[in-house]
C-alpha atoms as a PDB file:
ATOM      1  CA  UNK A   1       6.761-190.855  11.785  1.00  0.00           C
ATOM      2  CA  UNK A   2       4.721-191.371   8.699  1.00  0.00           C
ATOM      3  CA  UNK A   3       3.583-195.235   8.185  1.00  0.00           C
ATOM      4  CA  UNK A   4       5.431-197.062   5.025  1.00  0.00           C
ATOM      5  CA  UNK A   5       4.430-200.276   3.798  1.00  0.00           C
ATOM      6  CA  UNK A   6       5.230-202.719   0.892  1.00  0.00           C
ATOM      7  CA  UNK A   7       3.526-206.347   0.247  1.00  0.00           C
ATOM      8  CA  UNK A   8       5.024-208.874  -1.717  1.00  0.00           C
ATOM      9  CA  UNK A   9       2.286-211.416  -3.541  1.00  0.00           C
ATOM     10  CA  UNK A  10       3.027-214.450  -4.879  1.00  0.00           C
ATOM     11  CA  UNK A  11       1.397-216.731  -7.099  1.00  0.00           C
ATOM     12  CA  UNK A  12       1.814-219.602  -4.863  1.00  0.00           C
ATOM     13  CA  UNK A  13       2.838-220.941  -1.614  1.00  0.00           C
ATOM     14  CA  UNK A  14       6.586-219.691  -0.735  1.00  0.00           C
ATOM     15  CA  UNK A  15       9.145-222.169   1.149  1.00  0.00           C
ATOM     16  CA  UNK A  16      10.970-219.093   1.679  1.00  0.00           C
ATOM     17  CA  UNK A  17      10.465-215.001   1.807  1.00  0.00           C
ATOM     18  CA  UNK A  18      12.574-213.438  -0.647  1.00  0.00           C
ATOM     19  CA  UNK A  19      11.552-210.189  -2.589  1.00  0.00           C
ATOM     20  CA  UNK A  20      13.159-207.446  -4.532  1.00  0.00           C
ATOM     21  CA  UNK A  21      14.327-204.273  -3.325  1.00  0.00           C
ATOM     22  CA  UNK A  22      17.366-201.770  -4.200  1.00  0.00           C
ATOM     23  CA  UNK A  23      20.514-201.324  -1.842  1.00  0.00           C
ATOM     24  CA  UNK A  24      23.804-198.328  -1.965  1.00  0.00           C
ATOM     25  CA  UNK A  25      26.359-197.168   0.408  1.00  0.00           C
ATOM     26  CA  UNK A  26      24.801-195.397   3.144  1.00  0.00           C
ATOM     27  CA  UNK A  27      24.284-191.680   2.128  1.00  0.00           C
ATOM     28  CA  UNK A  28      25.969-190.502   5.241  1.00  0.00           C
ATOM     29  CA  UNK A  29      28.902-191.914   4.469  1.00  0.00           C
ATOM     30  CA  UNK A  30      29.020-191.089   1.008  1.00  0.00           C
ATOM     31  CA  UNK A  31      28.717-187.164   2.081  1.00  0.00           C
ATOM     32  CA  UNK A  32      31.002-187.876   4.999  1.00  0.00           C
ATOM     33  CA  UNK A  33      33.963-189.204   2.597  1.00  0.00           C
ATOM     34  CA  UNK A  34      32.384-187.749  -0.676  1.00  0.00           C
ATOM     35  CA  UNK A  35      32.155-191.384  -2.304  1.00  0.00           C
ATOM     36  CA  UNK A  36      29.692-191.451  -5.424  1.00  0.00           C
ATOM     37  CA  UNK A  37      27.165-194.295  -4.730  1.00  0.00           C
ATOM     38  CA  UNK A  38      25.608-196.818  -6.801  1.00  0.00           C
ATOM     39  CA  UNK A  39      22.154-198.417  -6.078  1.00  0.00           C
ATOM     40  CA  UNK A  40      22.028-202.322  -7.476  1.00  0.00           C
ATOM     41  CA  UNK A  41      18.334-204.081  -7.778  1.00  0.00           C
ATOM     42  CA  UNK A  42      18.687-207.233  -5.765  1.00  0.00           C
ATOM     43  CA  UNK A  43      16.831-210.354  -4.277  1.00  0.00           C
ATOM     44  CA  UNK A  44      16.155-210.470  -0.314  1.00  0.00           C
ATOM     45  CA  UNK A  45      15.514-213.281   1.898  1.00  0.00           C
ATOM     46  CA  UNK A  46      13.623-212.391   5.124  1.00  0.00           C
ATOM     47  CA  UNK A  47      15.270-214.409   8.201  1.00  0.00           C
ATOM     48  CA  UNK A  48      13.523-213.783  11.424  1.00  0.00           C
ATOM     49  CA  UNK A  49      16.690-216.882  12.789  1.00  0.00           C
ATOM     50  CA  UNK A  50      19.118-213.951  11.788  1.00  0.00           C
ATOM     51  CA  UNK A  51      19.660-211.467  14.386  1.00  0.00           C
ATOM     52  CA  UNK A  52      21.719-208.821  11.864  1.00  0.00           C
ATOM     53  CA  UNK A  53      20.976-208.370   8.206  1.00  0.00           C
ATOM     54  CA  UNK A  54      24.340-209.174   5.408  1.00  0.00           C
ATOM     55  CA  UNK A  55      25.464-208.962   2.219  1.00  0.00           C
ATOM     56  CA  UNK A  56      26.922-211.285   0.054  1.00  0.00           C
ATOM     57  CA  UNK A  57      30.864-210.898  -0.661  1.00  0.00           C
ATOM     58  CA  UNK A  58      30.239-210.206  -4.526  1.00  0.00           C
ATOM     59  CA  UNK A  59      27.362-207.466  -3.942  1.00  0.00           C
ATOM     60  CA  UNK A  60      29.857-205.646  -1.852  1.00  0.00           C
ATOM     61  CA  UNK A  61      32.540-205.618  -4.375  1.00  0.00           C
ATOM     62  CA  UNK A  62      30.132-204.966  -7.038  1.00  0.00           C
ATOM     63  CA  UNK A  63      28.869-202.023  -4.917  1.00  0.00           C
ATOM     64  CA  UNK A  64      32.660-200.965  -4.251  1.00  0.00           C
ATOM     65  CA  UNK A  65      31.589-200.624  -0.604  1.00  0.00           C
ATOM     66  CA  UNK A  66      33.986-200.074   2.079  1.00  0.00           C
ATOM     67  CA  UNK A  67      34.135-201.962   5.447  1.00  0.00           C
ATOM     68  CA  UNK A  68      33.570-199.872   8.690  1.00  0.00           C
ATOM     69  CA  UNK A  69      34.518-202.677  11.149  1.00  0.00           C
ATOM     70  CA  UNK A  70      34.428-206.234  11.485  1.00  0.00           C
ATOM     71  CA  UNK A  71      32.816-208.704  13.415  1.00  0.00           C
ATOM     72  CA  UNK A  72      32.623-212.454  14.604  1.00  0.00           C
ATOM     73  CA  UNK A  73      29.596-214.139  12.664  1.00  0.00           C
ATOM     74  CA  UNK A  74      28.271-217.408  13.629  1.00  0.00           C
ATOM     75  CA  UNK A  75      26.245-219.140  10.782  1.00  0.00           C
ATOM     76  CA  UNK A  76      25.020-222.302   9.755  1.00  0.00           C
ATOM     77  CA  UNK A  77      28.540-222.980   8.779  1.00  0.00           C
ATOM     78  CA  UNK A  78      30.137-222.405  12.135  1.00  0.00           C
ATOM     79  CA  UNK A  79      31.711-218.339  13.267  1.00  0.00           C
ATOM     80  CA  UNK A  80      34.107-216.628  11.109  1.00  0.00           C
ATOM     81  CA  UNK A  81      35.447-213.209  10.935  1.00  0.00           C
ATOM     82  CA  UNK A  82      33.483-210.533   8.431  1.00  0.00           C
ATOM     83  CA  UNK A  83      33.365-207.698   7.208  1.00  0.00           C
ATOM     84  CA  UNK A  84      30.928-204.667   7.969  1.00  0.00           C
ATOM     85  CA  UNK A  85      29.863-201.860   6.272  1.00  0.00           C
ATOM     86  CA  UNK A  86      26.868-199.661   6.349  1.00  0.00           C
ATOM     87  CA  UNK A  87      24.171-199.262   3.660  1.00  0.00           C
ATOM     88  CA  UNK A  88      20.837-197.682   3.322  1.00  0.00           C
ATOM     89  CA  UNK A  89      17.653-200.455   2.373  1.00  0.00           C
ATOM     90  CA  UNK A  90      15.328-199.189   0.370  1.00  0.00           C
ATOM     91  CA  UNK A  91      12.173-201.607   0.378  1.00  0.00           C
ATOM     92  CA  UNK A  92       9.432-201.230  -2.173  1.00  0.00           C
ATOM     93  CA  UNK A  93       6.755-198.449  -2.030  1.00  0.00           C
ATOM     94  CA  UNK A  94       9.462-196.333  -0.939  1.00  0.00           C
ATOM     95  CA  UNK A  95      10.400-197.652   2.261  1.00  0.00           C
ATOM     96  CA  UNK A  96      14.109-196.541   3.147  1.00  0.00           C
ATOM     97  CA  UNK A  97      15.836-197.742   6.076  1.00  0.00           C
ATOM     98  CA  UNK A  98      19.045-195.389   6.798  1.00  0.00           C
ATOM     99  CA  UNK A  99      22.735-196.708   8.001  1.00  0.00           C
ATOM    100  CA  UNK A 100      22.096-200.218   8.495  1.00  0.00           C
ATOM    101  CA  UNK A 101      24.836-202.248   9.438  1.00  0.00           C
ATOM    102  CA  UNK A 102      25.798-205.325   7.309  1.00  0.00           C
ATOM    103  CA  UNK A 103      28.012-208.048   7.831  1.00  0.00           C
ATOM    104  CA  UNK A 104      29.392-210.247   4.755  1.00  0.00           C
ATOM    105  CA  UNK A 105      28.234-213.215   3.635  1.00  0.00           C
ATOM    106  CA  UNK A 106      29.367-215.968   0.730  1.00  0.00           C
ATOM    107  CA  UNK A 107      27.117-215.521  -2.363  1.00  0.00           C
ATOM    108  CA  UNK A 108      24.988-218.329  -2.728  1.00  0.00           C
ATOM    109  CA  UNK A 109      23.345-217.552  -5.997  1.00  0.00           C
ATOM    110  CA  UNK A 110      19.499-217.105  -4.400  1.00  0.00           C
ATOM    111  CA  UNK A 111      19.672-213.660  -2.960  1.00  0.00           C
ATOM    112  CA  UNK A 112      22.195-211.105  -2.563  1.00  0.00           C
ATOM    113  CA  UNK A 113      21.362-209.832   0.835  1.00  0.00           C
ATOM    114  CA  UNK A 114      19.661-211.112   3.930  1.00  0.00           C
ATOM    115  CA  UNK A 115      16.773-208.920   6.229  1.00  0.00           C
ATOM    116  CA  UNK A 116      17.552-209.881   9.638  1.00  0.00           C
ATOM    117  CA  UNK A 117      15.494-208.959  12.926  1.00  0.00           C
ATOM    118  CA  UNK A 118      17.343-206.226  13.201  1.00  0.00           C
ATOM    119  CA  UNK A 119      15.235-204.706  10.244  1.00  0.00           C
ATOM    120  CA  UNK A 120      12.162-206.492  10.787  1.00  0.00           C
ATOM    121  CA  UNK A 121      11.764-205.769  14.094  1.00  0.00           C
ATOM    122  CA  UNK A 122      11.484-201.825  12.998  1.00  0.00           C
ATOM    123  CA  UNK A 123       7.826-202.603  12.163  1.00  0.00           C
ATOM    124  CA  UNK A 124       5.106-204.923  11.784  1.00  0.00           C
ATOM    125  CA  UNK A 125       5.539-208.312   9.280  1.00  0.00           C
ATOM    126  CA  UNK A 126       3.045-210.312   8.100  1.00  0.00           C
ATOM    127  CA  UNK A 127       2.510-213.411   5.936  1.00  0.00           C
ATOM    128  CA  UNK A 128      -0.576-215.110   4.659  1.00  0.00           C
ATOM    129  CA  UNK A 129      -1.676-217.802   2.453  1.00  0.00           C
ATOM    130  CA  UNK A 130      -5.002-217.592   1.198  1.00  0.00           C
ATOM    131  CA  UNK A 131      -5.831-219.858  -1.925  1.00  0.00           C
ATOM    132  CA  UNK A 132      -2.210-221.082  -2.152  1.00  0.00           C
ATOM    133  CA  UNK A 133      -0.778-217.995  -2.627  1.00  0.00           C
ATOM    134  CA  UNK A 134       1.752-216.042   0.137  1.00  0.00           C
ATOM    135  CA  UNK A 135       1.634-212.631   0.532  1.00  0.00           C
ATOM    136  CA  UNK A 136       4.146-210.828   2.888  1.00  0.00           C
ATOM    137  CA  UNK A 137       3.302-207.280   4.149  1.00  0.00           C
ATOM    138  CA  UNK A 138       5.627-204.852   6.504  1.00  0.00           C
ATOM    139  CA  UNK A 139       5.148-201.540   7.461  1.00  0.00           C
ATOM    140  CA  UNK A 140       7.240-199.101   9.540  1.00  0.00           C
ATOM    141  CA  UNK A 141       6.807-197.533  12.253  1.00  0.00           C
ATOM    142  CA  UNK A 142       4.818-200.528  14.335  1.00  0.00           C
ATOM    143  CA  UNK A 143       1.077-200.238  14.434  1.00  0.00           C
ATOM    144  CA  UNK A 144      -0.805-198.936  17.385  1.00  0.00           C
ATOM    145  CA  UNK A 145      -2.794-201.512  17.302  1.00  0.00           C
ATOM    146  CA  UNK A 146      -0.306-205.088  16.745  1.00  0.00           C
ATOM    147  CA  UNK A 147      -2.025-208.105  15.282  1.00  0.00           C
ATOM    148  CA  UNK A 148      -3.578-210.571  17.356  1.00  0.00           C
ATOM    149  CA  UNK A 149      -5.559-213.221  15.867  1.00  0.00           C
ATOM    150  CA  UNK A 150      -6.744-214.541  19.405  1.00  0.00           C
ATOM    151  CA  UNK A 151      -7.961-211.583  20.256  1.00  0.00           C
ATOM    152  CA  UNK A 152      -9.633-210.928  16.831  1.00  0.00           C
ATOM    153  CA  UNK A 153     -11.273-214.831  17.205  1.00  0.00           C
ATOM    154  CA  UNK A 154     -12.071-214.139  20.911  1.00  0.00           C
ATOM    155  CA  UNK A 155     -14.215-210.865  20.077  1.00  0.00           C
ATOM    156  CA  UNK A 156     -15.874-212.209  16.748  1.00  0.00           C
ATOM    157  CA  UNK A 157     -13.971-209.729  14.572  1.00  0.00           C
ATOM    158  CA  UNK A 158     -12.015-212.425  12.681  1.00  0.00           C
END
């Protein structure tokens, strides 16, 4: 597989990861049931304490998608029953993730969708904060060679 990357900068330290990217109804599916698809520009917020990634309940509308299943989610509000349905991701700098699985969450008004481990643990994420400023990097497929800032310290390369 061809490495894809994006990084995010900011102009100052971030409490919290969130970054643009665009989301639609999986592909397959739309040439499976011949469904026209819409992409929407949204905000993200990178969770590595969520296992799955989700949408919120008025992005889905919006997007007209269609629920494949449903499933028991347990968040900081307690477990509740949600919907599912299956989108394609597609990251800046052209980084598309196919048929991921989303559950449903209630908008909240700071991002539309959240990027669970399920995504980020398709590659390698970074973040660093040099001069005040975050920047967040991923890149898919994994590096050969994963970061390791002991190692880096203990040979004098850092």
């Amino acid at each position: 597989m061809i490495p894809k990357a994006f990084t995010y900068k900011a102009e100052g330290l971030l409490g919290s990861i969130i970054t643009p990217l665009r989301i639609r109804q999986s592909l397959d599916l739309c040439q499976k049931y011949k469904i026209i698809s819409q992409q929407e520009n949204i905000r993200s917020l990178w969770d590595t304490g969520a296992s799955g990634s989700c949408i919120c309940m008025g992005l889905a509308r919006h997007l007209g998608l269609k629920p494949i299943d449903m499933c028991m989610v347990r968040g900081a509000t307690g477990v509740s029953q949600s919907n599912v349905y299956m989108v394609d991701i597609l990251l800046p700098s052209n980084v598309i993730i196919h048929n991921v699985r989303v559950s449903e969450f209630i908008d909240n008004g700071a991002f539309e969708i959240i990027i669970g481990m399920d995504i980020i643990t398709l590659g390698d994420f970074a973040i660093s904060n040099k001069d005040g400023k975050t920047s967040v990097s991923f890149r898919i497929p994994p590096s050969e060679n994963p970061i390791d800032f002991l190692e880096q310290i203990n040979k004098g390369t850092l």
